[in-house]
N, C-alpha and C. Protein backbone atom coordinates (compact mmCIF):
# COMPACT_ATOMS: atom_id res chain seq x y z
N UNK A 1 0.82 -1.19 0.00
CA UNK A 1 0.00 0.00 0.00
C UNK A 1 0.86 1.25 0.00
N UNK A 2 2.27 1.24 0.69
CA UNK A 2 2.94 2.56 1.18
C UNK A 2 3.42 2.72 -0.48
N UNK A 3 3.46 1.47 -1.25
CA UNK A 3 4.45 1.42 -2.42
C UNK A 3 3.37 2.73 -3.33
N UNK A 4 2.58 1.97 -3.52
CA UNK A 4 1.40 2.38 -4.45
C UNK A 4 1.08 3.65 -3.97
N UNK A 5 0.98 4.47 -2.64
CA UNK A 5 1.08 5.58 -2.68
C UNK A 5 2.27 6.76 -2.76
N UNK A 6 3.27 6.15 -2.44
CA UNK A 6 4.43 6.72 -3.18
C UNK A 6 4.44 7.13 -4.87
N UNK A 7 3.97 5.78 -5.61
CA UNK A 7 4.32 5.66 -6.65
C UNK A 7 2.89 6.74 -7.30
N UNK A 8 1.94 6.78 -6.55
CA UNK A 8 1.01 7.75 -7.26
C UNK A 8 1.25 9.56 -6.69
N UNK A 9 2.25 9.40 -5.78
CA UNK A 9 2.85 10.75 -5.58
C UNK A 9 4.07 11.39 -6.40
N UNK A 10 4.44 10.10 -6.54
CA UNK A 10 5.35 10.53 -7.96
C UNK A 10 5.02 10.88 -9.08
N UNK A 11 4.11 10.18 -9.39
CA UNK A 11 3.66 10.63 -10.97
C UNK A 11 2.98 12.10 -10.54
N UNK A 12 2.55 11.98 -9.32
CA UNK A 12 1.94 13.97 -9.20
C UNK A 12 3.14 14.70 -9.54
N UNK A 13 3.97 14.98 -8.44
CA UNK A 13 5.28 15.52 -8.81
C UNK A 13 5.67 15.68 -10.30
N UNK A 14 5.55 14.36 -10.99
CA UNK A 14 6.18 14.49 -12.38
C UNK A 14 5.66 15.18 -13.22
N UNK A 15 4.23 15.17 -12.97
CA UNK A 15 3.63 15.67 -13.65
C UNK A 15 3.22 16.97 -13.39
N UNK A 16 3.71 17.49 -12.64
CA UNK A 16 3.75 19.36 -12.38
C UNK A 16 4.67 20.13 -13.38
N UNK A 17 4.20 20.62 -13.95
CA UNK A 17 4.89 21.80 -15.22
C UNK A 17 4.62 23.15 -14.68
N UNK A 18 5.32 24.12 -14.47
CA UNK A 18 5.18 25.24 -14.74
C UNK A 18 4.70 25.88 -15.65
N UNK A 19 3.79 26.46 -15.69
CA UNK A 19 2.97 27.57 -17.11
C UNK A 19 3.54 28.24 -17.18
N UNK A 20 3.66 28.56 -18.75
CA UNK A 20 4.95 29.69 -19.79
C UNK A 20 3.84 30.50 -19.46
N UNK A 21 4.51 32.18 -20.03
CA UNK A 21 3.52 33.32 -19.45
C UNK A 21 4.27 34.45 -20.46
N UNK A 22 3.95 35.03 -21.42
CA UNK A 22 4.26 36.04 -22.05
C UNK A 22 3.79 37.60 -21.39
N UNK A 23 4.81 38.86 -20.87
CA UNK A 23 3.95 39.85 -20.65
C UNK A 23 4.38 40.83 -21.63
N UNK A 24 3.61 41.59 -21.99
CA UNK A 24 3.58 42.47 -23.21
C UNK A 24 3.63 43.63 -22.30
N UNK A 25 4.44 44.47 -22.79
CA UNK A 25 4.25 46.09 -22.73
C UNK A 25 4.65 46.77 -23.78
N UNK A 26 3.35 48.23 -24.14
CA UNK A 26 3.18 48.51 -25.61
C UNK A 26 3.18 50.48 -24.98
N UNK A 27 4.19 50.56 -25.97
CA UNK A 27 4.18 52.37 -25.48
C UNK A 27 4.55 53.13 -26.89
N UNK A 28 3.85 54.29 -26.82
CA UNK A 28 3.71 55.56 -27.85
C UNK A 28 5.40 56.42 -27.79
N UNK A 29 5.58 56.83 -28.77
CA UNK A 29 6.55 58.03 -28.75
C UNK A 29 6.62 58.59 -29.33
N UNK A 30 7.14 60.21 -29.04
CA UNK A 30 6.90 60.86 -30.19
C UNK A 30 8.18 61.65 -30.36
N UNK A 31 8.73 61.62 -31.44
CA UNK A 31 9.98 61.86 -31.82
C UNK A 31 10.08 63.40 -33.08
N UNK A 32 8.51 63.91 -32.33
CA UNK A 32 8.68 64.92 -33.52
C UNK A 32 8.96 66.29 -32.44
N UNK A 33 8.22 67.67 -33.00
CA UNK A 33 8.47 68.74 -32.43
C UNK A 33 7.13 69.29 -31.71
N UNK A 34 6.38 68.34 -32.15
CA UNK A 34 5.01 68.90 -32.11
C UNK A 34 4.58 68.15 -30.53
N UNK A 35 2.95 69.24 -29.80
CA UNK A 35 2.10 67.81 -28.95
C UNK A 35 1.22 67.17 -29.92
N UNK A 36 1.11 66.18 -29.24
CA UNK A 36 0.64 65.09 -29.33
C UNK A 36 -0.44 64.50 -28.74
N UNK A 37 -2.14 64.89 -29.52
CA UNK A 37 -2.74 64.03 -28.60
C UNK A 37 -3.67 62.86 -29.02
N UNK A 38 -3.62 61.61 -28.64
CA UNK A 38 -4.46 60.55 -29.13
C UNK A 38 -6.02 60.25 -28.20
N UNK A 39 -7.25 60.16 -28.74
CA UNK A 39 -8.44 60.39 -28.29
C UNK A 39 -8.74 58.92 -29.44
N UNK A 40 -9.06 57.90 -28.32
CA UNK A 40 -9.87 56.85 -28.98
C UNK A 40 -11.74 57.46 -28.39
N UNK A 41 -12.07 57.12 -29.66
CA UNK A 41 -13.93 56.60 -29.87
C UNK A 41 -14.64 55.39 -29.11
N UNK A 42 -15.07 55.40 -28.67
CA UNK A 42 -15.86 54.39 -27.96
C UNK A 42 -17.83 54.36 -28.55
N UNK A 43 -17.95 54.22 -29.54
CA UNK A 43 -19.37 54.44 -29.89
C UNK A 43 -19.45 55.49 -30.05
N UNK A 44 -18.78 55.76 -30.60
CA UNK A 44 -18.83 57.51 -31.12
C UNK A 44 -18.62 58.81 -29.73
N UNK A 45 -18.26 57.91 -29.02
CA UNK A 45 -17.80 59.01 -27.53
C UNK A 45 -16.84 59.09 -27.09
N UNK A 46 -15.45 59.82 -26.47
CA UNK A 46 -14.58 59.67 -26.11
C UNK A 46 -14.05 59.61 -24.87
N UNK A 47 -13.52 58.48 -24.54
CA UNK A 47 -13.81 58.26 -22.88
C UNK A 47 -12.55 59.33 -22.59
N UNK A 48 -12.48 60.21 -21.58
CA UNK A 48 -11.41 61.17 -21.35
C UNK A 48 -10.48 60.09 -20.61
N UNK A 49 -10.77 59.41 -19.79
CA UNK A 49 -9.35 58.94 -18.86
C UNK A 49 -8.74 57.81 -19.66
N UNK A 50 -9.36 57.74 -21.24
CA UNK A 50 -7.86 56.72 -22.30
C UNK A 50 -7.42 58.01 -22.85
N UNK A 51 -7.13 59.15 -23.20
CA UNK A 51 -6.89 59.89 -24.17
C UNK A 51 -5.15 59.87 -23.41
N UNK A 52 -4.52 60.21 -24.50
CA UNK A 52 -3.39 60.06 -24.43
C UNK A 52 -2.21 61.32 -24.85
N UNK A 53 -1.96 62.21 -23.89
CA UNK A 53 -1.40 63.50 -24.02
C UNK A 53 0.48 62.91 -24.57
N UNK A 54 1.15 63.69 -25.23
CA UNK A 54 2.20 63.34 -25.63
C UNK A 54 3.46 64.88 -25.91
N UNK A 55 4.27 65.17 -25.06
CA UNK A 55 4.78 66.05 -25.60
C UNK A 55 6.12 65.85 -26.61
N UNK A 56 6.21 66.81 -27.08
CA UNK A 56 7.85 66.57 -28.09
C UNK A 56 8.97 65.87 -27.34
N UNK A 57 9.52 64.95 -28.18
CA UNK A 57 10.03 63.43 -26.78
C UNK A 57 10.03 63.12 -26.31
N UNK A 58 8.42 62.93 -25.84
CA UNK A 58 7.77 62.23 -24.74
C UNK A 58 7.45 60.73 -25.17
N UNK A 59 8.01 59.66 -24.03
CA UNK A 59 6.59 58.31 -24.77
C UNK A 59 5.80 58.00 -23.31
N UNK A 60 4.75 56.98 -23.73
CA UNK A 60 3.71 56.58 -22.62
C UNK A 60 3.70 55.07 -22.64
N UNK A 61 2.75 54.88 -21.98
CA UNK A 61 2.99 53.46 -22.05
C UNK A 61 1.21 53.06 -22.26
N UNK A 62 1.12 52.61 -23.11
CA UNK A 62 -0.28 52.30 -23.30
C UNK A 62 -0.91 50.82 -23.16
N UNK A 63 -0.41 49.84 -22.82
CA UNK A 63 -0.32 48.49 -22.86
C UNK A 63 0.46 47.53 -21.79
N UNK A 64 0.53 47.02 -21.17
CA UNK A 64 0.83 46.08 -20.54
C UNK A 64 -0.69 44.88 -19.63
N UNK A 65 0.15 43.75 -19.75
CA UNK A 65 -0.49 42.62 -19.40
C UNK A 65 0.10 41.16 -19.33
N UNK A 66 -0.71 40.17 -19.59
CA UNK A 66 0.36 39.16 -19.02
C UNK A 66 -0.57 38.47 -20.30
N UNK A 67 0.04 37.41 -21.30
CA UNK A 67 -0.50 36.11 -22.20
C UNK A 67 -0.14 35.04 -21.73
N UNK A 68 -1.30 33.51 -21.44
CA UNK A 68 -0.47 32.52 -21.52
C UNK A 68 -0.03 32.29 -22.32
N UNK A 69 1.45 31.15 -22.39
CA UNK A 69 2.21 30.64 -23.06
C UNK A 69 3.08 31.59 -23.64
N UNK A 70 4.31 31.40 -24.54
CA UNK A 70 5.08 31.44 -24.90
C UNK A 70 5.05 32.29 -26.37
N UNK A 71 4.26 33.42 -26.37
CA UNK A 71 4.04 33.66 -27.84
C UNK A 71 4.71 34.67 -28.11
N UNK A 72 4.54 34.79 -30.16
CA UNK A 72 5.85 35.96 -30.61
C UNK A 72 4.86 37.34 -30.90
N UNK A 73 5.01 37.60 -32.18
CA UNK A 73 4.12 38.80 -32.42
C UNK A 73 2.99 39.05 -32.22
N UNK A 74 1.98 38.20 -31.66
CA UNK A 74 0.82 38.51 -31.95
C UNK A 74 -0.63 39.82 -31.56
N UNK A 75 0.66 40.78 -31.23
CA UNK A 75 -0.61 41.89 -31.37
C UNK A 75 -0.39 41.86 -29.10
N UNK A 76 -1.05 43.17 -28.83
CA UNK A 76 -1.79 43.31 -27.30
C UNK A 76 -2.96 44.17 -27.16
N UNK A 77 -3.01 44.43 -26.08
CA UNK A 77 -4.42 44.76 -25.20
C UNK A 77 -3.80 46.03 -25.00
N UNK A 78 -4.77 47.38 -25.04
CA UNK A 78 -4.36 48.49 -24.96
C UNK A 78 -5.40 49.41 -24.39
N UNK A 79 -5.08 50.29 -24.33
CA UNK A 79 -6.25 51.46 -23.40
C UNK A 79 -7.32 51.59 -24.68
N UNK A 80 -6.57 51.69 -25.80
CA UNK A 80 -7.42 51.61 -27.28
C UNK A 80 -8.20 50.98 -27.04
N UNK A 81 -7.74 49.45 -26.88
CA UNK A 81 -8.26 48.47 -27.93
C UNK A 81 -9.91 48.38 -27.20
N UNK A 82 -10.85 47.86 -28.17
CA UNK A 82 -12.42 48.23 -28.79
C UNK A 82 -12.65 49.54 -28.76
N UNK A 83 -11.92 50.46 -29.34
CA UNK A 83 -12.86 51.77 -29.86
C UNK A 83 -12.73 51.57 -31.47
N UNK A 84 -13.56 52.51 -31.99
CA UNK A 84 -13.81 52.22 -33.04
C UNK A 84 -12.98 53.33 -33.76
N UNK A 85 -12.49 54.22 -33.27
CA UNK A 85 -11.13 55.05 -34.13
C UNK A 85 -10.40 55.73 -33.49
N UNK A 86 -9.27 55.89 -33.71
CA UNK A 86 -8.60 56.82 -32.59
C UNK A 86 -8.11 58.51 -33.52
N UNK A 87 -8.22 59.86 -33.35
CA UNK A 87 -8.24 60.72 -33.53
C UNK A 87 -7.07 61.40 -33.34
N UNK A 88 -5.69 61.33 -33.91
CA UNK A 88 -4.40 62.25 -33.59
C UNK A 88 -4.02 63.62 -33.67
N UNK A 89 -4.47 64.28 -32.74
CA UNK A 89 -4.49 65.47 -33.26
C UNK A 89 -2.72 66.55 -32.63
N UNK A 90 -2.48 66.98 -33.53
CA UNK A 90 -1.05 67.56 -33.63
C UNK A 90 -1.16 68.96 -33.35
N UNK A 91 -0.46 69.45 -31.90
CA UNK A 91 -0.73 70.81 -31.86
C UNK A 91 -2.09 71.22 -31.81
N UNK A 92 -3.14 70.91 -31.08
CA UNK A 92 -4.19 71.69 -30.83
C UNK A 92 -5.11 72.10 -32.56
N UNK A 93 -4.46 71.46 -33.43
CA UNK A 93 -4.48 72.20 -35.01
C UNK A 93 -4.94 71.26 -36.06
N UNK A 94 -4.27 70.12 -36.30
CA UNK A 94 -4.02 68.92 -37.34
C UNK A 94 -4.70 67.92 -36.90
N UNK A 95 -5.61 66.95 -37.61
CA UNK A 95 -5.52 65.99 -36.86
C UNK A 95 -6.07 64.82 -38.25
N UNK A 96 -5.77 63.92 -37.99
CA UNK A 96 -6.26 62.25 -38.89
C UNK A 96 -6.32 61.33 -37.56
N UNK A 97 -7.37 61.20 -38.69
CA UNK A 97 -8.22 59.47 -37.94
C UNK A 97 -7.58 58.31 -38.33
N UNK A 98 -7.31 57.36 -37.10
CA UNK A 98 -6.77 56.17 -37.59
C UNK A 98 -8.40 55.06 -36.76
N UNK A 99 -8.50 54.57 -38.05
CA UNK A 99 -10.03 53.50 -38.49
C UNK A 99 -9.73 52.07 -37.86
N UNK A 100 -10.61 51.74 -37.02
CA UNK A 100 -10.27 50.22 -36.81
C UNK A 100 -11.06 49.28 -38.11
N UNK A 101 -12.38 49.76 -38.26
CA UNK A 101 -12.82 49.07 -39.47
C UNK A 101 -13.03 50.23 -40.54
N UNK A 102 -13.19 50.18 -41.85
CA UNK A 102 -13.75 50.78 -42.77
C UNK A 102 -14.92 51.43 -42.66
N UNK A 103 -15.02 53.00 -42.61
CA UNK A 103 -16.41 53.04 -42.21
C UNK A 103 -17.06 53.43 -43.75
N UNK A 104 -18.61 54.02 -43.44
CA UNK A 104 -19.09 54.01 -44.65
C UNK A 104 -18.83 55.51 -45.19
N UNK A 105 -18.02 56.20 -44.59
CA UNK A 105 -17.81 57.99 -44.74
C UNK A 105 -16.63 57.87 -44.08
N UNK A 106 -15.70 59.09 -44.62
CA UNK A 106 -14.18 58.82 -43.77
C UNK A 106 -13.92 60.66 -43.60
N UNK A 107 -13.27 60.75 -42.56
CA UNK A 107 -12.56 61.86 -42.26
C UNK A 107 -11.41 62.52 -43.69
N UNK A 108 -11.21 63.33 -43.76
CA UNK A 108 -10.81 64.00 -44.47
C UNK A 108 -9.44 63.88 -44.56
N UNK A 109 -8.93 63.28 -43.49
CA UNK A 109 -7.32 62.61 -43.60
C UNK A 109 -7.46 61.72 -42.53
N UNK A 110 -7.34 60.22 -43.19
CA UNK A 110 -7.23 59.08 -42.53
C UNK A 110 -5.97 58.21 -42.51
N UNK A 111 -6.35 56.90 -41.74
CA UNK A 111 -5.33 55.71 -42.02
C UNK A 111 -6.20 54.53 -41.70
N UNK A 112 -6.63 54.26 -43.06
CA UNK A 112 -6.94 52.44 -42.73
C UNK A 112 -6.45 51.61 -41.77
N UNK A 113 -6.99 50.73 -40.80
CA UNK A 113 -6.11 49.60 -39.94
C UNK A 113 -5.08 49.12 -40.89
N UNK A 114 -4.96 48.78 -42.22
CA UNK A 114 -4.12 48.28 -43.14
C UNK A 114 -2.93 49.18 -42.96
N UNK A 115 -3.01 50.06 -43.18
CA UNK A 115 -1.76 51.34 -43.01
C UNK A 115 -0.81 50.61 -42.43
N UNK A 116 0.67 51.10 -42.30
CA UNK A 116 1.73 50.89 -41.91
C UNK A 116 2.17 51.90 -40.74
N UNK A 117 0.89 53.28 -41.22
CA UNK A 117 0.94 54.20 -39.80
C UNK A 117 -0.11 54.16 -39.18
N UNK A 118 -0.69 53.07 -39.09
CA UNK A 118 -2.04 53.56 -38.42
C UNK A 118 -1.84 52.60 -37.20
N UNK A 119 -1.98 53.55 -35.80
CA UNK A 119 -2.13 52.92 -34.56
C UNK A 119 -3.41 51.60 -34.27
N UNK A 120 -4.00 51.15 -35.26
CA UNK A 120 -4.84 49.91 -34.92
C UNK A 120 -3.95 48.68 -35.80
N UNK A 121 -2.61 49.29 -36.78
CA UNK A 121 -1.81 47.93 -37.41
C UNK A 121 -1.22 47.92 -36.06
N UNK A 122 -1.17 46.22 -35.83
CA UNK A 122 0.04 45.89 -34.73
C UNK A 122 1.33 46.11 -35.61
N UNK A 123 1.48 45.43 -37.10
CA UNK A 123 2.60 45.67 -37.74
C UNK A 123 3.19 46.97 -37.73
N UNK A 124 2.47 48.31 -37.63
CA UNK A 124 2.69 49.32 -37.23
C UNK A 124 3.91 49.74 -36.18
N UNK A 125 4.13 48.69 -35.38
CA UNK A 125 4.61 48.82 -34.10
C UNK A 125 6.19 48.06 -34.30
N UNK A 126 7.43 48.78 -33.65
CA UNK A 126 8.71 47.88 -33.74
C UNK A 126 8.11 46.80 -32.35
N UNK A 127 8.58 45.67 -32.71
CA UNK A 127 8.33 44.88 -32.16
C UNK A 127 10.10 43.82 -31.59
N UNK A 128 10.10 43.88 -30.33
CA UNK A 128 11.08 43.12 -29.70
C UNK A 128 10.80 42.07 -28.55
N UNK A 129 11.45 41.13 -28.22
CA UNK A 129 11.46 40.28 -27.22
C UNK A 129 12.38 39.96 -26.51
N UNK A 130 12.17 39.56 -25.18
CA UNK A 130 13.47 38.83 -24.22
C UNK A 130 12.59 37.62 -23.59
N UNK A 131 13.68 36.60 -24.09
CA UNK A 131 13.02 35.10 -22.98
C UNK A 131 14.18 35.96 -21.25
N UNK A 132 13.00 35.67 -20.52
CA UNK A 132 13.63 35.76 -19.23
C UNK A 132 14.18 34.34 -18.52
N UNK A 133 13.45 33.43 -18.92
CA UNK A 133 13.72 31.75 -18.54
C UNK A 133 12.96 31.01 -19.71
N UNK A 134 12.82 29.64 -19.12
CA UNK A 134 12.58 28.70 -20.38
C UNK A 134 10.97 29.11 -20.14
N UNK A 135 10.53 29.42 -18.96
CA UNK A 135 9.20 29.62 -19.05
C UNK A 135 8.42 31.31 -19.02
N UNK A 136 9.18 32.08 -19.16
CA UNK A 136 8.82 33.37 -19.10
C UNK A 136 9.41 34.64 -20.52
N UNK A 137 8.95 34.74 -21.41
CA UNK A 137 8.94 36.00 -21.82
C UNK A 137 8.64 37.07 -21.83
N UNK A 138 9.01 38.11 -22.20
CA UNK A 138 8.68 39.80 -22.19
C UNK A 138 8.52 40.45 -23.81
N UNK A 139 7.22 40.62 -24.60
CA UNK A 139 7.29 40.95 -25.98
C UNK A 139 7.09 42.95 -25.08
N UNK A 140 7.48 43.37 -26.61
CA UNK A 140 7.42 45.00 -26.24
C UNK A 140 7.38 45.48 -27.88
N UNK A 141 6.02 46.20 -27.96
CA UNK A 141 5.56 47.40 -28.83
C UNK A 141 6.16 48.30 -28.77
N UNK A 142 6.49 49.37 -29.90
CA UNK A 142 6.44 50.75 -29.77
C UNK A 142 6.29 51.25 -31.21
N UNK A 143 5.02 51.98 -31.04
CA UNK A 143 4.93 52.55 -31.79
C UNK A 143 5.67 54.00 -31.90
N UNK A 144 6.66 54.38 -33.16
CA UNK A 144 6.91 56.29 -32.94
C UNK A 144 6.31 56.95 -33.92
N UNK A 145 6.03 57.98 -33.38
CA UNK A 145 5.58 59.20 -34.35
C UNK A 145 6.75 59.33 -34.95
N UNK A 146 7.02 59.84 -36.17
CA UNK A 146 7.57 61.16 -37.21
C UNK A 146 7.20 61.77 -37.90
N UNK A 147 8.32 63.03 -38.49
CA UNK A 147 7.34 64.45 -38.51
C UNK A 147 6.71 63.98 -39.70
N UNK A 148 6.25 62.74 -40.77
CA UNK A 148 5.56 62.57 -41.48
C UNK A 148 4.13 62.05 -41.29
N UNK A 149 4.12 61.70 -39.88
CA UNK A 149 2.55 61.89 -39.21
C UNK A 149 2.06 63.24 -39.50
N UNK A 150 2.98 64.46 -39.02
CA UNK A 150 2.32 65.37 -38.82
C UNK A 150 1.98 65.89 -39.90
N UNK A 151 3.46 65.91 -41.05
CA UNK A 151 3.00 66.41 -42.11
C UNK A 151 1.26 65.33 -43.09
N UNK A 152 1.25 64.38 -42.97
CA UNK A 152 -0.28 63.49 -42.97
C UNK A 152 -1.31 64.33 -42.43
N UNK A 153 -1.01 65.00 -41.45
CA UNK A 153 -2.49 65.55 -40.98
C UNK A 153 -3.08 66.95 -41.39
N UNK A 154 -1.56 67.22 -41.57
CA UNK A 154 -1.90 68.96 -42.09
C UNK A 154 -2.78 68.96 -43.36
């Protein structure tokens, strides 16, 4: 009997794995001369405590969280993420819409999610990683402004 419960305490033991755990942190910068402010939509409303103030070489941090497992690019969770557009406006003055979906009427200077500048592409974003152990990584976003955002909005 002592055998057989040994031997079914072993296989517990053996069978304990540690869970892999990816944490993402995703931050804005802005590398131009200008402020900087980002205002996501929420149903056509803008919640004030996501809006995102930015001065000339300033960044923020808009993202962090934790993924299970072990993963590479796949995109994060952000103060954005479910609004339906986010609004960049440059200097109190300029501003373009970046679209999560296609709408049926568009702002007068936009960026499709497709864009390469538009804050709803994850591809948008330099993207890096560090394994911390065999079971822990750290992925990290950043998106930067340059002055060809701004010149886009003017």
């Amino acid at each position: 009997m002592k055998t057989i419960l040994r031997i079914i305490c072993l296989c517990f033991l053996l069978s304990c794995r540690k869970e892999e755990s990816t944490n993402f942190y995703a931050y804005l910068k802005n590398t131009t001369t200008h402020k900087i402010e980002v205002k996501p939509y929420f149903s056509g409303i803008i919640s004030s405590d996501k809006v995102v103030t930015l001065l000339a070489g300033e960044s923020k941090q808009i993202g962090l969280g934790t993924d299970r497992g072990i993963v590479g690019n796949v995109g994060f969770n952000s103060q954005f993420s479910g609004s339906d557009s986010l609004i960049v406006i440059f200097d109190n003055l300029y501003s373009i819409t970046h679209y999560a979906n296609t709408p049926n009427s568009f702002a007068s200077k936009f960026y499709l999610a497709t864009s390469l500048r538009s804050l709803r592409n994850k591809n948008s974003y330099s993207y890096s990683y560090r394994d911390l152990s065999k079971y822990q990584r750290e992925n990290e976003y950043l998106y930067t402004f340059v002055e060809q955002d701004y010149l886009d909005a003017r």
